[in-house]
Protein backbone atom coordinates (compact mmCIF):
# COMPACT_ATOMS: atom_id res chain seq x y z
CA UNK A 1 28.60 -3.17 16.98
CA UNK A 2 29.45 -5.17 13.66
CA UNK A 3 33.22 -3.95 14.26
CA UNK A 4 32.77 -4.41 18.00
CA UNK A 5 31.56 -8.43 16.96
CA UNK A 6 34.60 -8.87 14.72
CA UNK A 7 36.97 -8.21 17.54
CA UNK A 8 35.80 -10.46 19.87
CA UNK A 9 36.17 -13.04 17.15
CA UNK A 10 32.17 -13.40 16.85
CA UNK A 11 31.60 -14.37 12.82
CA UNK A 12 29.28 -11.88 11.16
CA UNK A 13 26.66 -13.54 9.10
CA UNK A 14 25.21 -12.44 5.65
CA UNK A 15 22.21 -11.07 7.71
CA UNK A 16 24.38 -8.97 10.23
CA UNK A 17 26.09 -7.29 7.33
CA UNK A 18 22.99 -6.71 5.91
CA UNK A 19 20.91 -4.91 8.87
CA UNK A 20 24.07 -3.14 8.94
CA UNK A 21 24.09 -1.94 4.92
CA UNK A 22 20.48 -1.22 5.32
CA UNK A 23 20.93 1.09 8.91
CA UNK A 24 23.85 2.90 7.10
CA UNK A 25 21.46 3.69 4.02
CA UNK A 26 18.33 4.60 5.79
CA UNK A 27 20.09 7.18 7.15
CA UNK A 28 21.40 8.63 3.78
CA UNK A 29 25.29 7.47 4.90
CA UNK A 30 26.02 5.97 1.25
CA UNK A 31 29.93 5.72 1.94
CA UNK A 32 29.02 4.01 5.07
CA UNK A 33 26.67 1.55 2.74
CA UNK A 34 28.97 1.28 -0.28
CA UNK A 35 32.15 0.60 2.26
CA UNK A 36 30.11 -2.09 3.97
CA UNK A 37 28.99 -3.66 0.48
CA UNK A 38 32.41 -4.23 -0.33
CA UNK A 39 33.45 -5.62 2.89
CA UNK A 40 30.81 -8.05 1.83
CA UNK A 41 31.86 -8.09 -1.37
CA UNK A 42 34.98 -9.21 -0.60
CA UNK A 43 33.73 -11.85 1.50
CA UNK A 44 31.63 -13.93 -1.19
CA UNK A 45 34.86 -14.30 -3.39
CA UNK A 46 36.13 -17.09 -0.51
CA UNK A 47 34.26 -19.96 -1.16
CA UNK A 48 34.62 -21.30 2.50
CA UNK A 49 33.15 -18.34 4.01
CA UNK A 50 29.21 -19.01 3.21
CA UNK A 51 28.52 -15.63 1.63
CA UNK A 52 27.01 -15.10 -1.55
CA UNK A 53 26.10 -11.97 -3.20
CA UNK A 54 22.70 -12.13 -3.22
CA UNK A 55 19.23 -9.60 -4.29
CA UNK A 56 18.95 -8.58 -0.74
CA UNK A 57 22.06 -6.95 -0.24
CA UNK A 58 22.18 -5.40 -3.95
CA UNK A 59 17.87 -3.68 -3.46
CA UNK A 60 19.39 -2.05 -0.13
CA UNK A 61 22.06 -0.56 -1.74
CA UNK A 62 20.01 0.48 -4.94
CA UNK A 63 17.19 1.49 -2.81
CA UNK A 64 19.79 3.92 -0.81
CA UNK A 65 21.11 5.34 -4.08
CA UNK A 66 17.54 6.14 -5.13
CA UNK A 67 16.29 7.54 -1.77
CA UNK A 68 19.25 10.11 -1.87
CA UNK A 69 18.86 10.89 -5.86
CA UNK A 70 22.08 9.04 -7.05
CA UNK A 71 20.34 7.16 -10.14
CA UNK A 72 23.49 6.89 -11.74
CA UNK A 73 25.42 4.84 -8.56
CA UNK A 74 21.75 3.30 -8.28
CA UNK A 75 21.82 1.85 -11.64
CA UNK A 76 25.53 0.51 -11.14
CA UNK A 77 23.96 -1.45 -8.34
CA UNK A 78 21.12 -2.53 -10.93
CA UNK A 79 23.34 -3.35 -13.23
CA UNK A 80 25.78 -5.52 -10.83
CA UNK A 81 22.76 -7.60 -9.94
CA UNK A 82 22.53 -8.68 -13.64
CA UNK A 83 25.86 -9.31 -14.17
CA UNK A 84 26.21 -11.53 -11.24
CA UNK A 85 23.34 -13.74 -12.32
CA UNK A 86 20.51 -12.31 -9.77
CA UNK A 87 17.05 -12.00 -10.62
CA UNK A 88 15.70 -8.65 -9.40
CA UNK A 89 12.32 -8.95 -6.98
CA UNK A 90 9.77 -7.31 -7.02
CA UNK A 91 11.38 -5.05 -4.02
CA UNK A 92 13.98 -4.02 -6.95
CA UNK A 93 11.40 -3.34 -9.40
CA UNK A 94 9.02 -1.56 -7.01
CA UNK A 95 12.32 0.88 -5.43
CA UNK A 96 12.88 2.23 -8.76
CA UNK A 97 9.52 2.80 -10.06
CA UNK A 98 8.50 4.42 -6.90
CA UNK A 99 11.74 6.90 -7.88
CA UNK A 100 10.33 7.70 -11.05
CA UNK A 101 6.71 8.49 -9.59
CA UNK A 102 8.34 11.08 -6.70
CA UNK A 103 10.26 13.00 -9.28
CA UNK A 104 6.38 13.55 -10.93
CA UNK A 105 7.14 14.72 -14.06
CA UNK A 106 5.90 13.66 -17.35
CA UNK A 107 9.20 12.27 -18.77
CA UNK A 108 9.61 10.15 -15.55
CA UNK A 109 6.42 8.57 -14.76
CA UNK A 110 6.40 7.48 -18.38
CA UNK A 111 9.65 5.99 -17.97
CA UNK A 112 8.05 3.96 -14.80
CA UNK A 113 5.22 2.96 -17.20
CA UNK A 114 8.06 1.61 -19.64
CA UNK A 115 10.14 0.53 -16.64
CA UNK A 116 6.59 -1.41 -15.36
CA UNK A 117 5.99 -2.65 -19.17
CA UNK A 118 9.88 -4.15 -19.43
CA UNK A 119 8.97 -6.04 -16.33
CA UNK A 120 5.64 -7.45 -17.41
CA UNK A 121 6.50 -8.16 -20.72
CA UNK A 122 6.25 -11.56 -22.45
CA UNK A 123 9.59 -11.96 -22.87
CA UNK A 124 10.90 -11.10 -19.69
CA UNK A 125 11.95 -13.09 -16.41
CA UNK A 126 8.56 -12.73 -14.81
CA UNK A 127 9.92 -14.93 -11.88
CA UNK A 128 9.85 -11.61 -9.83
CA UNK A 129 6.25 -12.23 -9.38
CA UNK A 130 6.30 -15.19 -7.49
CA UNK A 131 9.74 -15.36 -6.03
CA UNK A 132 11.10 -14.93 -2.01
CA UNK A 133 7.93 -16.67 -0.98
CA UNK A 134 6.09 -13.59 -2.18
CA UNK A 135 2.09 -14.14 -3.91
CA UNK A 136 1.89 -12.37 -6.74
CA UNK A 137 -0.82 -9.79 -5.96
CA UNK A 138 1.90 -8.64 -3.16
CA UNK A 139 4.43 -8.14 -5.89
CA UNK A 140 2.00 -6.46 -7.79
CA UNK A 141 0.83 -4.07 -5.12
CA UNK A 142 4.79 -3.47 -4.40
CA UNK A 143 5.50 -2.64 -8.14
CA UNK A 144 2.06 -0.70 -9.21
CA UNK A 145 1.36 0.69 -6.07
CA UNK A 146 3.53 3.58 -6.68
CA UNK A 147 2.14 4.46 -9.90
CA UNK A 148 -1.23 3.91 -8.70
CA UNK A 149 -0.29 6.50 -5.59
CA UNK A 150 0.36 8.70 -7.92
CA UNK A 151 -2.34 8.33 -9.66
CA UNK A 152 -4.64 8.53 -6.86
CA UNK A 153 -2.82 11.39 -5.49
CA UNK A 154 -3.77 13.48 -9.16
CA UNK A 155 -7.23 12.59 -8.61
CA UNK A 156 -6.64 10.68 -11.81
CA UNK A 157 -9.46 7.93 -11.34
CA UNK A 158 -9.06 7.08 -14.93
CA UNK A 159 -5.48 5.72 -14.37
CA UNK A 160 -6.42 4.03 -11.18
CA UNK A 161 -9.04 2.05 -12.59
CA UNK A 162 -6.34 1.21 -15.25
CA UNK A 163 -3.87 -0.26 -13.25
CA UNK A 164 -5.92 -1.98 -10.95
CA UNK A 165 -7.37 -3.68 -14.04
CA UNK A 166 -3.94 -4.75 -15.15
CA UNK A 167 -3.27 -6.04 -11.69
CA UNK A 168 -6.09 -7.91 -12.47
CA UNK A 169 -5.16 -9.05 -16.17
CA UNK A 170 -1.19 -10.28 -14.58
CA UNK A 171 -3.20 -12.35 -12.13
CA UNK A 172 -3.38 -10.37 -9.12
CA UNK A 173 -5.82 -9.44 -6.28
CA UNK A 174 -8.01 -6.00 -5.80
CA UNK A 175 -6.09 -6.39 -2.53
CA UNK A 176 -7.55 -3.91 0.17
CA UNK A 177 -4.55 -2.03 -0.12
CA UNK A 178 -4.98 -1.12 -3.65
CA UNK A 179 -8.35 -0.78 -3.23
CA UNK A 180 -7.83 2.42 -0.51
CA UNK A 181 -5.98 4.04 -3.46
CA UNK A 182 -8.54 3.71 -5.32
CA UNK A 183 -10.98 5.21 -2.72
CA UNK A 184 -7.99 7.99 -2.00
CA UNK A 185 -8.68 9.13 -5.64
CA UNK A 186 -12.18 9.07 -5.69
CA UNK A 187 -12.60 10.93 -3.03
CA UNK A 188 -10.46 13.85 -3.79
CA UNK A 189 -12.20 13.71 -6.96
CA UNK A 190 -15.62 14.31 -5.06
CA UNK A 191 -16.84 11.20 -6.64
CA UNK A 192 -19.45 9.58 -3.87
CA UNK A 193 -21.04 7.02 -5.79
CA UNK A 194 -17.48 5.74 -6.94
CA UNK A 195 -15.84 6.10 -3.64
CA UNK A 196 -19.08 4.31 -2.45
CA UNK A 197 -18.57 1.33 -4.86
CA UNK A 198 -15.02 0.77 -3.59
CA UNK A 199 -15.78 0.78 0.18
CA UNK A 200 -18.35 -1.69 -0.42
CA UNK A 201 -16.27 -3.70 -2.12
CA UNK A 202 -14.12 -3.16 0.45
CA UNK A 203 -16.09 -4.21 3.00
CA UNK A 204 -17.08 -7.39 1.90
CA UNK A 205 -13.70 -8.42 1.39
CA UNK A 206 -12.64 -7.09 4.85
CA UNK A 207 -15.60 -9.34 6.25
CA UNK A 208 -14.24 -12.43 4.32
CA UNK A 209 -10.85 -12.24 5.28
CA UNK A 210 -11.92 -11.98 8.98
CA UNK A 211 -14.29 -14.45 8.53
CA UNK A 212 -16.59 -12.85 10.27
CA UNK A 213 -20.66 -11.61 10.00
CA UNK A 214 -21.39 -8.24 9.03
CA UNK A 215 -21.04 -6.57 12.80
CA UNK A 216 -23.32 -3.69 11.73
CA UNK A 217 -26.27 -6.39 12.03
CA UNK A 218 -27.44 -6.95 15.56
CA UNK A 219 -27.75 -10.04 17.10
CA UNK A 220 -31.08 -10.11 18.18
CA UNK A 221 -29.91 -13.07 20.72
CA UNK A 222 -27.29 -11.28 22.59
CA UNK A 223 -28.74 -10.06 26.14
């Protein structure tokens, strides 16, 4: 379709190259993705054509690498971003911690802790936290929440409280999304009265967001 647009004359945008880059590495066609890349590439050197190399483009081509276990091509891509100048978001972050937590080993989900710890750090760019119109609890929840996964997926309610703590401490939300984690490791754990604690808390904040009454009370009014 993109080559089909071309030779009708129809101009390609930014966005239309990258659906296409991101269709092309969803389905684990890398050549396809890199090939594509430097099409675009190629296209933000001539200052009259409106491209720029930007941190979508680059986090779909990272994100491919890491999906089919290329960290060293993945890394190229993480590396390109910096030298061209572009903050990483919290996509970028959250893509490669989320490869250290699948590989599950001791040596990599402490790299993701030092990974997470780089990016929280005081004397990092911590723009990632509030950048592409993103709140920061969302960037939180995209950068923890594989760690905390993990976590819950161990049974390790220990390291879940942990992290949702420091979600807490970097000025985040116990979003309900985090929250389920939480209740995900409780409950393999066998822990009631914990997984009980989180599903009330839960609860309430399900009934605020709504902004509705508790439903489980009847309405002695309604006929």
């Amino acid at each position: 379709l993109l080559e089909k647009m071309e030779n009708h004359g129809v101009r390609p945008t930014r966005h239309t190259y990258s659906l296409t880059i991101q269709s092309a590495a969803d389905h684990g066609q890398m050549d396809t993705a890199t090939g594509l890349y430097r099409r675009y590439a190629r296209l933000t050197s001539d200052a009259g054509s409106g491209f720029e190399m930007n941190v979508y483009v680059l986090t779909i081509l990272m994100s491919g690498w890491l999906r089919v276990g290329n960290t060293d091509r993945a890394r190229q891509v993480y590396e390109d971003m910096l030298r061209h100048g572009i903050k990483p978001s919290a996509v970028t972050y959250g893509a490669i911690i989320k490869r250290y937590a699948v590989e599950n080993t001791e040596e990599s989900l402490e790299s993701a802790r030092i990974f997470l710890g780089d990016a929280l750090g005081k004397g990092s760019d911590r723009g990632w936290l509030t950048d592409m119109d993103t709140s920061p609890s969302a960037a939180l929840q995209v950068v923890i929440g594989p760690l905390l996964y993990n976590a819950a997926d161990k049974q390790d309610q220990e390291t879940v409280e942990a992290l949702l703590d420091q979600v807490e401490a970097e000025g985040g939300d116990r979003s309900i999304g985090l929250l389920t984690l939480a209740l995900h490791a409780h409950r393999r754990s066998g822990d009631v009265l914990s997984a009980r604690k989180v599903w009330d808390e839960i609860y309430a904040r399900a009934l605020r967001i709504s902004d509705v009454r508790d439903f489980t009370t009847r309405d002695s009014s309604a006929k």
